[in-house]
Every structure is written in structure tokens, then in C-alpha cells.
N, C-alpha and C. Protein backbone atom coordinates (compact mmCIF):
# COMPACT_ATOMS: atom_id res chain seq x y z
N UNK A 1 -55.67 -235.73 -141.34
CA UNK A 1 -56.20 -236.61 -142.39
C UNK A 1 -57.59 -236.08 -142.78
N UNK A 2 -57.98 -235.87 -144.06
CA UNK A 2 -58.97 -235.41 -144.05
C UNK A 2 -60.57 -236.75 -144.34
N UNK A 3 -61.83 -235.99 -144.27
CA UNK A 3 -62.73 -237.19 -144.77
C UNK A 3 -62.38 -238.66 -145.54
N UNK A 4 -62.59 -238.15 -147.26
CA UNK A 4 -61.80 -238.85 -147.95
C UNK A 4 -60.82 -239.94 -147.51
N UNK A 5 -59.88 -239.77 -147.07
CA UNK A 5 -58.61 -240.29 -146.51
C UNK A 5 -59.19 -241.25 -145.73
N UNK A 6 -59.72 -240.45 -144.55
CA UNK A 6 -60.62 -241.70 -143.39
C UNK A 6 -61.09 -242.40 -143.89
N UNK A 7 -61.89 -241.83 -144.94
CA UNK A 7 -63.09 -243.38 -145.67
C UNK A 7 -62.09 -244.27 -146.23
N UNK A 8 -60.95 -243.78 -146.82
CA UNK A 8 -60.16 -244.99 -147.73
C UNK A 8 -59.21 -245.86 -146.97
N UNK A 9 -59.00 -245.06 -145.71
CA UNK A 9 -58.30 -246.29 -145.13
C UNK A 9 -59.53 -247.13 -144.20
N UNK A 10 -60.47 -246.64 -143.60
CA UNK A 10 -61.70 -247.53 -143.63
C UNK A 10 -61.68 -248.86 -143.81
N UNK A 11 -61.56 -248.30 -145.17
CA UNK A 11 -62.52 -249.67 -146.47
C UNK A 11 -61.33 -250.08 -146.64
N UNK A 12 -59.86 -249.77 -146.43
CA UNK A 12 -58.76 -251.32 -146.87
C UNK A 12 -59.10 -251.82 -145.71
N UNK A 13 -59.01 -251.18 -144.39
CA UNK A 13 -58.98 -252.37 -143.53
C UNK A 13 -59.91 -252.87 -143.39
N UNK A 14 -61.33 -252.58 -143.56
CA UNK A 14 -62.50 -253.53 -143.24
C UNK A 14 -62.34 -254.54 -144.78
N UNK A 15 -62.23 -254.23 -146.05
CA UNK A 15 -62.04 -255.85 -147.07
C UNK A 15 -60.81 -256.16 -147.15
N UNK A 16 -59.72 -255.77 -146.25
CA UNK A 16 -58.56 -256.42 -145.90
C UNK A 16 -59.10 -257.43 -144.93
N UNK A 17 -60.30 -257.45 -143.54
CA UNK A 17 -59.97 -258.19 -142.71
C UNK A 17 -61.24 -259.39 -143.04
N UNK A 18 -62.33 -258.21 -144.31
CA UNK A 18 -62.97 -259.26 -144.77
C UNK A 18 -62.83 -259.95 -145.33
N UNK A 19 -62.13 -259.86 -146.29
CA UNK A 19 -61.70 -260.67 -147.51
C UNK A 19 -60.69 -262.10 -147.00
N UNK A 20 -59.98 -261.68 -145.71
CA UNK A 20 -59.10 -262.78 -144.98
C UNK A 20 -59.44 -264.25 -145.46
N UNK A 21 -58.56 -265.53 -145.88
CA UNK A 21 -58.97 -266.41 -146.60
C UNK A 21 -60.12 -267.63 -145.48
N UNK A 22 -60.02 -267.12 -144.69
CA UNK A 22 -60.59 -268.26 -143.09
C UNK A 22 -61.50 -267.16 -142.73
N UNK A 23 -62.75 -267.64 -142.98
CA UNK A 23 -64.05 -266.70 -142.21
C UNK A 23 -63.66 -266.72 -141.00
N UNK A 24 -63.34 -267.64 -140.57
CA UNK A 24 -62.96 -267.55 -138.65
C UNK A 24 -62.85 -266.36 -138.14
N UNK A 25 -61.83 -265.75 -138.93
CA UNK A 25 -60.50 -264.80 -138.77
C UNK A 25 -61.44 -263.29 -138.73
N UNK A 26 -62.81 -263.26 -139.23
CA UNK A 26 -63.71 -262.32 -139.35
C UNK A 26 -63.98 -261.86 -138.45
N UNK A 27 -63.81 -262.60 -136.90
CA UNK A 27 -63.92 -262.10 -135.78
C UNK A 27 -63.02 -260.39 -135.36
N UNK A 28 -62.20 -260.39 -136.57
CA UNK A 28 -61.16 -259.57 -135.88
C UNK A 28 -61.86 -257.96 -136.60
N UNK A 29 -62.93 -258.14 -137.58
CA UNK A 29 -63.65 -256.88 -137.63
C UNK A 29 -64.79 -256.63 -136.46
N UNK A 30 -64.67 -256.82 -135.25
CA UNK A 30 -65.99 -257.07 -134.33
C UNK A 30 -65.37 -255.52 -133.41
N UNK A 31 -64.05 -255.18 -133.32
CA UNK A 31 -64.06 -253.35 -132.86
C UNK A 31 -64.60 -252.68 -133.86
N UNK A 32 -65.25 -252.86 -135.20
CA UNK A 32 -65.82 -251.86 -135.99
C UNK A 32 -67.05 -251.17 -136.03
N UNK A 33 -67.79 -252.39 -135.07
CA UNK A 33 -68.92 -252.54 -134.98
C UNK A 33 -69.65 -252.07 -133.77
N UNK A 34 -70.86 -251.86 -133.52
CA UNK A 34 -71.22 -252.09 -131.64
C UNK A 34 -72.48 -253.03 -131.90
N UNK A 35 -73.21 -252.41 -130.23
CA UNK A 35 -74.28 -253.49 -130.08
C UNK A 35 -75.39 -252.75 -130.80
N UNK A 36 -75.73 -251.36 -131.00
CA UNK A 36 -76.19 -251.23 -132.21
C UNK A 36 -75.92 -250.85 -133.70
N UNK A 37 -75.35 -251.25 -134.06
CA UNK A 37 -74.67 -251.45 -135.20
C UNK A 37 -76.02 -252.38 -135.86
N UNK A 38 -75.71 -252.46 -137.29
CA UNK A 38 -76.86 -252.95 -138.20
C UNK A 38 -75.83 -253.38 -139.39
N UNK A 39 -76.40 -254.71 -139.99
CA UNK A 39 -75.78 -255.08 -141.19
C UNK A 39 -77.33 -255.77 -142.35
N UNK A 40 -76.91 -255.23 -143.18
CA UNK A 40 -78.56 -255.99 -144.37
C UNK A 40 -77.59 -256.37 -145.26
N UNK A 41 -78.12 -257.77 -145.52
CA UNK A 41 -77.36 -258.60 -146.42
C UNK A 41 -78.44 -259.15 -147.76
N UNK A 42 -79.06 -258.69 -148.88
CA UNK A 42 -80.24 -258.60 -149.27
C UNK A 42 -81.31 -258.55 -148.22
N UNK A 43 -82.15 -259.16 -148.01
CA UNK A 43 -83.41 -259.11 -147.20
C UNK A 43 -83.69 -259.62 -145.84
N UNK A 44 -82.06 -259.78 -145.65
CA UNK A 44 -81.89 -260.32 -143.89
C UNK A 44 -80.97 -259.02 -143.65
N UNK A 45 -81.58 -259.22 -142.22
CA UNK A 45 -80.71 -257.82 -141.35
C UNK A 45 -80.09 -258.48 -140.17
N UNK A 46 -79.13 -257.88 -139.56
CA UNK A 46 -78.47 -258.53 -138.30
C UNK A 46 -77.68 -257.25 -137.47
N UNK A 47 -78.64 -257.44 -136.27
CA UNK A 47 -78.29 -256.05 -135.26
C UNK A 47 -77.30 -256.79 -134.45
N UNK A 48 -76.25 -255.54 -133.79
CA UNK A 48 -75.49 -256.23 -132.95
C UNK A 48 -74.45 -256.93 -133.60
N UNK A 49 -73.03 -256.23 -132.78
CA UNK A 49 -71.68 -256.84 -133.17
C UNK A 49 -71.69 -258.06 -133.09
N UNK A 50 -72.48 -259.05 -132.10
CA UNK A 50 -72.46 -260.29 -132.34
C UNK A 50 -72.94 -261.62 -133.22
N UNK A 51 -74.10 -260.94 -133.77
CA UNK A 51 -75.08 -261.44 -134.63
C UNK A 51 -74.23 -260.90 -136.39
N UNK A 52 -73.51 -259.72 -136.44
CA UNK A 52 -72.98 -259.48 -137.51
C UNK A 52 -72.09 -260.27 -137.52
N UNK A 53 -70.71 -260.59 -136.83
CA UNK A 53 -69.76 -261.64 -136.94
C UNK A 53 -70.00 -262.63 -137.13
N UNK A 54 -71.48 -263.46 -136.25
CA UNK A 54 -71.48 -264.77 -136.70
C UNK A 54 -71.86 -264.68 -138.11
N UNK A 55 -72.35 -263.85 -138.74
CA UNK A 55 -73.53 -263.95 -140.04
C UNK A 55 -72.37 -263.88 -140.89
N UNK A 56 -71.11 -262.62 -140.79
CA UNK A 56 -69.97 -262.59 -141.52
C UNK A 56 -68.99 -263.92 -141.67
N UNK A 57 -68.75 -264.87 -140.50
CA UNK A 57 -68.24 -265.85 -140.58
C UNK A 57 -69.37 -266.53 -141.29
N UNK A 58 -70.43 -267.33 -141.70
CA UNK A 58 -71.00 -268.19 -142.49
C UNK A 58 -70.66 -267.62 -143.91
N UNK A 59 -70.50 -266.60 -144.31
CA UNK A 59 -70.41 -266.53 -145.30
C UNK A 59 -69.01 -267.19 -146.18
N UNK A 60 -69.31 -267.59 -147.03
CA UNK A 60 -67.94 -268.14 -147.79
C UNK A 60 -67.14 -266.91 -148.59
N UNK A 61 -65.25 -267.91 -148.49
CA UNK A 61 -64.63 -266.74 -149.11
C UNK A 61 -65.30 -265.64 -149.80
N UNK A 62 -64.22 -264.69 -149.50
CA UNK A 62 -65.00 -263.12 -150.83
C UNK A 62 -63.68 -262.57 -150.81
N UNK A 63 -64.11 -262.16 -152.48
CA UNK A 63 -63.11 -261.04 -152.52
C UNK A 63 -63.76 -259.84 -153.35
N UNK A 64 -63.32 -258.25 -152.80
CA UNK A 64 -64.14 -257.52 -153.29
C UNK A 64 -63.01 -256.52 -153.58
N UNK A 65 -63.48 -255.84 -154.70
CA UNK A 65 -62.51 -254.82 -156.10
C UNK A 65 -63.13 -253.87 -155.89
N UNK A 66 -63.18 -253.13 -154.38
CA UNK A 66 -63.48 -251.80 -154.54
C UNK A 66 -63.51 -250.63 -155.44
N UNK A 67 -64.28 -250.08 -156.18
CA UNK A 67 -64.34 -248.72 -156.88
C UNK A 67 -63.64 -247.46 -155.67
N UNK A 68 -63.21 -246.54 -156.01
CA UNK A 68 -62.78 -245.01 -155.15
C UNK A 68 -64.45 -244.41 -154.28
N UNK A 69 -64.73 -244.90 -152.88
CA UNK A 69 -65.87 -244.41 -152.41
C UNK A 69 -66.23 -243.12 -152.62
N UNK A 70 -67.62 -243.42 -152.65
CA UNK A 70 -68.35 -242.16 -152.72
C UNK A 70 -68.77 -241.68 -150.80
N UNK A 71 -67.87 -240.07 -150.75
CA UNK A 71 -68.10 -239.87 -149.14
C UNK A 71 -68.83 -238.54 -148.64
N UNK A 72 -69.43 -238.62 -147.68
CA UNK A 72 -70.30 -237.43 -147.73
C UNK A 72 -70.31 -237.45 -146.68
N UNK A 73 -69.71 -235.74 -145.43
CA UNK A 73 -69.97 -235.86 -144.10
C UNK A 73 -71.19 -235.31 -144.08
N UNK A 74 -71.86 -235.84 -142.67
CA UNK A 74 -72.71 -235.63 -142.17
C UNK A 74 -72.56 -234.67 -140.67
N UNK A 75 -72.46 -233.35 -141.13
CA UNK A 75 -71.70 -231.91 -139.98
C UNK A 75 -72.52 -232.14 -138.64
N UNK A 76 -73.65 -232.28 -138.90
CA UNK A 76 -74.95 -232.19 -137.33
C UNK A 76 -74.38 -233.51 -136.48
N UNK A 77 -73.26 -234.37 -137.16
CA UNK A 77 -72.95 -235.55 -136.46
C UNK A 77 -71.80 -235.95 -136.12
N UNK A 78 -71.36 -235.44 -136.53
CA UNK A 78 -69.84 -235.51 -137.42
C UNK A 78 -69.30 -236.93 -137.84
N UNK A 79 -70.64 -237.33 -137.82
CA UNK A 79 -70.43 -238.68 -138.89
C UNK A 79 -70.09 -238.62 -140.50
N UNK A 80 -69.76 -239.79 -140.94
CA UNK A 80 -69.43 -239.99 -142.07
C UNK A 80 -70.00 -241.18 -143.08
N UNK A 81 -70.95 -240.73 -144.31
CA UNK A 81 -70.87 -241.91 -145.05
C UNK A 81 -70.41 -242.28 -145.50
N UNK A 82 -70.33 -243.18 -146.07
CA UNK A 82 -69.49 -244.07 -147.63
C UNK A 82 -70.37 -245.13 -148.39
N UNK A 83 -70.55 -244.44 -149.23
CA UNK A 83 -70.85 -245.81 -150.38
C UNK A 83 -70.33 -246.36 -151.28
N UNK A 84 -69.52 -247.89 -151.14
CA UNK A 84 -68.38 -248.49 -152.08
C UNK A 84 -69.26 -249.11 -153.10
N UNK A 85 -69.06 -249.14 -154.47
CA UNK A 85 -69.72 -250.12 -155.18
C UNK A 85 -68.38 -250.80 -156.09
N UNK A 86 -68.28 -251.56 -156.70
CA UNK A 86 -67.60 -252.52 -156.85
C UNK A 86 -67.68 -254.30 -157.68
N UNK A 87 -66.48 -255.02 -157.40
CA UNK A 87 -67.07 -256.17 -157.63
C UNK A 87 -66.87 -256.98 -156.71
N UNK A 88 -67.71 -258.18 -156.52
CA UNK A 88 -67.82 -259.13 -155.52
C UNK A 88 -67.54 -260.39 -156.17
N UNK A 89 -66.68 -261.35 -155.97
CA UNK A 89 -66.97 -262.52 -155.60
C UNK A 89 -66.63 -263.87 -154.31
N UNK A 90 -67.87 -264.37 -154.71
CA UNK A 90 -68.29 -264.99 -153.11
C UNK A 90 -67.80 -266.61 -153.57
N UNK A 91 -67.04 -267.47 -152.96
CA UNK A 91 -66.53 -268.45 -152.96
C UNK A 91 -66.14 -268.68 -154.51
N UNK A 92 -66.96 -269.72 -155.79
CA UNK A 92 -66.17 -269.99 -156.41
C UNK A 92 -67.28 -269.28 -157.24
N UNK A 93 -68.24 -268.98 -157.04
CA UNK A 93 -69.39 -267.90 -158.08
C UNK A 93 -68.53 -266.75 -158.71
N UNK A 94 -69.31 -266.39 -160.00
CA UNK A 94 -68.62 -265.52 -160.80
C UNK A 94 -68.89 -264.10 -160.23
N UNK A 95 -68.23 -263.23 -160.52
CA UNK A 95 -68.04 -261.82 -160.22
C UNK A 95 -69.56 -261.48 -160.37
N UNK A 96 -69.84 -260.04 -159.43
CA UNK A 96 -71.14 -259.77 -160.08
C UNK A 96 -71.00 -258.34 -159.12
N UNK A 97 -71.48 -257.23 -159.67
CA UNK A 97 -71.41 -256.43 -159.20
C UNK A 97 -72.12 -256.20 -157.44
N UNK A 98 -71.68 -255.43 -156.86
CA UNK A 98 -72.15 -254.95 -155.79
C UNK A 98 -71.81 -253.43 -155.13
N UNK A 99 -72.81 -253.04 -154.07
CA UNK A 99 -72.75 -251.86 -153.71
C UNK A 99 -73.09 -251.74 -151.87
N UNK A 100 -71.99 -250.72 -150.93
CA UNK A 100 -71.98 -251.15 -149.51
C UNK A 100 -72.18 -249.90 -149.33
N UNK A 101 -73.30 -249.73 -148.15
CA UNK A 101 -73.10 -248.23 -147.45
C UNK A 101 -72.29 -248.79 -146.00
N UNK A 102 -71.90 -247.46 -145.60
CA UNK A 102 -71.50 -247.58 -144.24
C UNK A 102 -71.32 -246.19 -143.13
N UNK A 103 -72.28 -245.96 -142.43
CA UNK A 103 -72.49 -244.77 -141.60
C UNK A 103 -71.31 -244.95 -140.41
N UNK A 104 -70.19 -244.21 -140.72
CA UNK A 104 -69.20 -244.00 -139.53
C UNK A 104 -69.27 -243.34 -138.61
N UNK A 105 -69.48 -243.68 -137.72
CA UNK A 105 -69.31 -242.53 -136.64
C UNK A 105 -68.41 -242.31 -135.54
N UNK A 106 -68.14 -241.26 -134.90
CA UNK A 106 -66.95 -241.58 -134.05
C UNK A 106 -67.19 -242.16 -132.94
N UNK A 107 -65.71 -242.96 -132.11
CA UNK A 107 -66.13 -243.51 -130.74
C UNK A 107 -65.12 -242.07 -129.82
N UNK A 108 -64.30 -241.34 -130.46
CA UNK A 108 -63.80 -240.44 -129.81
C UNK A 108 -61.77 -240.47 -129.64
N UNK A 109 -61.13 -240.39 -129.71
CA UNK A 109 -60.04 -240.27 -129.77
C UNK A 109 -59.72 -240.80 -130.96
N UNK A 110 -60.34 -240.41 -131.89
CA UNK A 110 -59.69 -240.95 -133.50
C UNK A 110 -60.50 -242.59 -134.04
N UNK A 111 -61.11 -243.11 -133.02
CA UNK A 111 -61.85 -244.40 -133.47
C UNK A 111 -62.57 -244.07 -134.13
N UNK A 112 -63.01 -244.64 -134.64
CA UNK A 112 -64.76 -244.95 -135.76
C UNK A 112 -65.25 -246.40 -135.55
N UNK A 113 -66.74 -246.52 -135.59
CA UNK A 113 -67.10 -247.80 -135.59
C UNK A 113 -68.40 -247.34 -136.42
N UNK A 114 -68.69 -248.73 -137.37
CA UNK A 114 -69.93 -248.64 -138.33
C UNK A 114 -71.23 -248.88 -137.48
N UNK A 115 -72.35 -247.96 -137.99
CA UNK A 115 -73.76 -247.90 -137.60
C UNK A 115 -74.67 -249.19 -138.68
């Protein structure tokens, strides 16, 4: 599978498990993540797989219309970025554009979890 590929199945399953209609259920992106892992949500940040899930569950429904990511490896790491931009909407608010980075990196036998 090459880069590309990785990033796109990525991103269905992470706004496949985000988008899920029960924030509850958000718990089930918490292998994507670790304990340093980082999420910025405008001007709040939240370190740690645990502090990201709870912050992901408060949030109300979403559904997001991914654009084709933009991916760029990073060789000295053999990490991977992605930046999705797109549309968002968050409970019953109107669409409004948005844009996600996400630094992949490997856990080793084919895993990835976001930085």
C-alpha cells in the first residue's frame, strides 16, 4: 500500500468513527491516539489519549466532507502527514469550512497512531 493509500484509509476510519451518531461511541478512536498525542481545537489543546476522547465526546454530532488529503512523508521518521480540509458540520449549525493536520507515525507492525 503505498503513502497516499495509508492516509486515505486513515481518514475514512478516523470520520467514520468520528462522525458515529452517539459521541459515546468516540471512545472507539482512543487506539489512534497515545499518551502523547496532542489535539488543538481552535485555542484549546488537549494532550493525552484520555483528555482527547473526553474533549471528542463533548462535542456534538459532526459530519465532515472530506476533500482528497494533502500527504507528505516525512523519510528521517518515517512518519507521515496529512492535511484534510473540507466541510464541517457540528450539530444543527450550518456547514462552514474546515482544515485537520495529522502527524502519523508508526507503532510498528503496520499500526499508526496520531501525534
Amino acid at each position: 500500500m503505498g503513502i497516499e493509500e495509508i492516509a486515505q484509509a486513515f481518514i475514512d476510519e478516523y470520520y467514520a468513527l468520528l462522525d458515529i451518531g452517539d459521541p459515546s461511541s468516540r471512545s472507539r478512536l482512543a487506539p489512534l491516539y497515545r499518551s502523547d498525542s496532542q489535539l488543538t481545537w481552535g485555542i484549546a489543546s488537549y494532550r493525552g489519549t484520555d483528555a482527547i476522547i473526553k474533549f471528542l465526546q463533548s462535542v456534538p454530532n459532526m459530519n465532515h466532507v472530506p476533500d482528497p488529503p494533502k500527504v507528505t512523508i516525512i523519510p528521517e521518521t518515517g512518519s507521515i502527514f496529512v492535511e484534510v480540509t473540507g466541510k464541517l458540520q457540528l450539530g444543527r449549525q450550518d456547514e462552514s469550512a474546515y482544515t485537520e493536520k495529522f502527524l502519523l507515525v508508526s507503532k510498528g507492525q503496520g499500526d499508526l497512531y496520531n501525534m
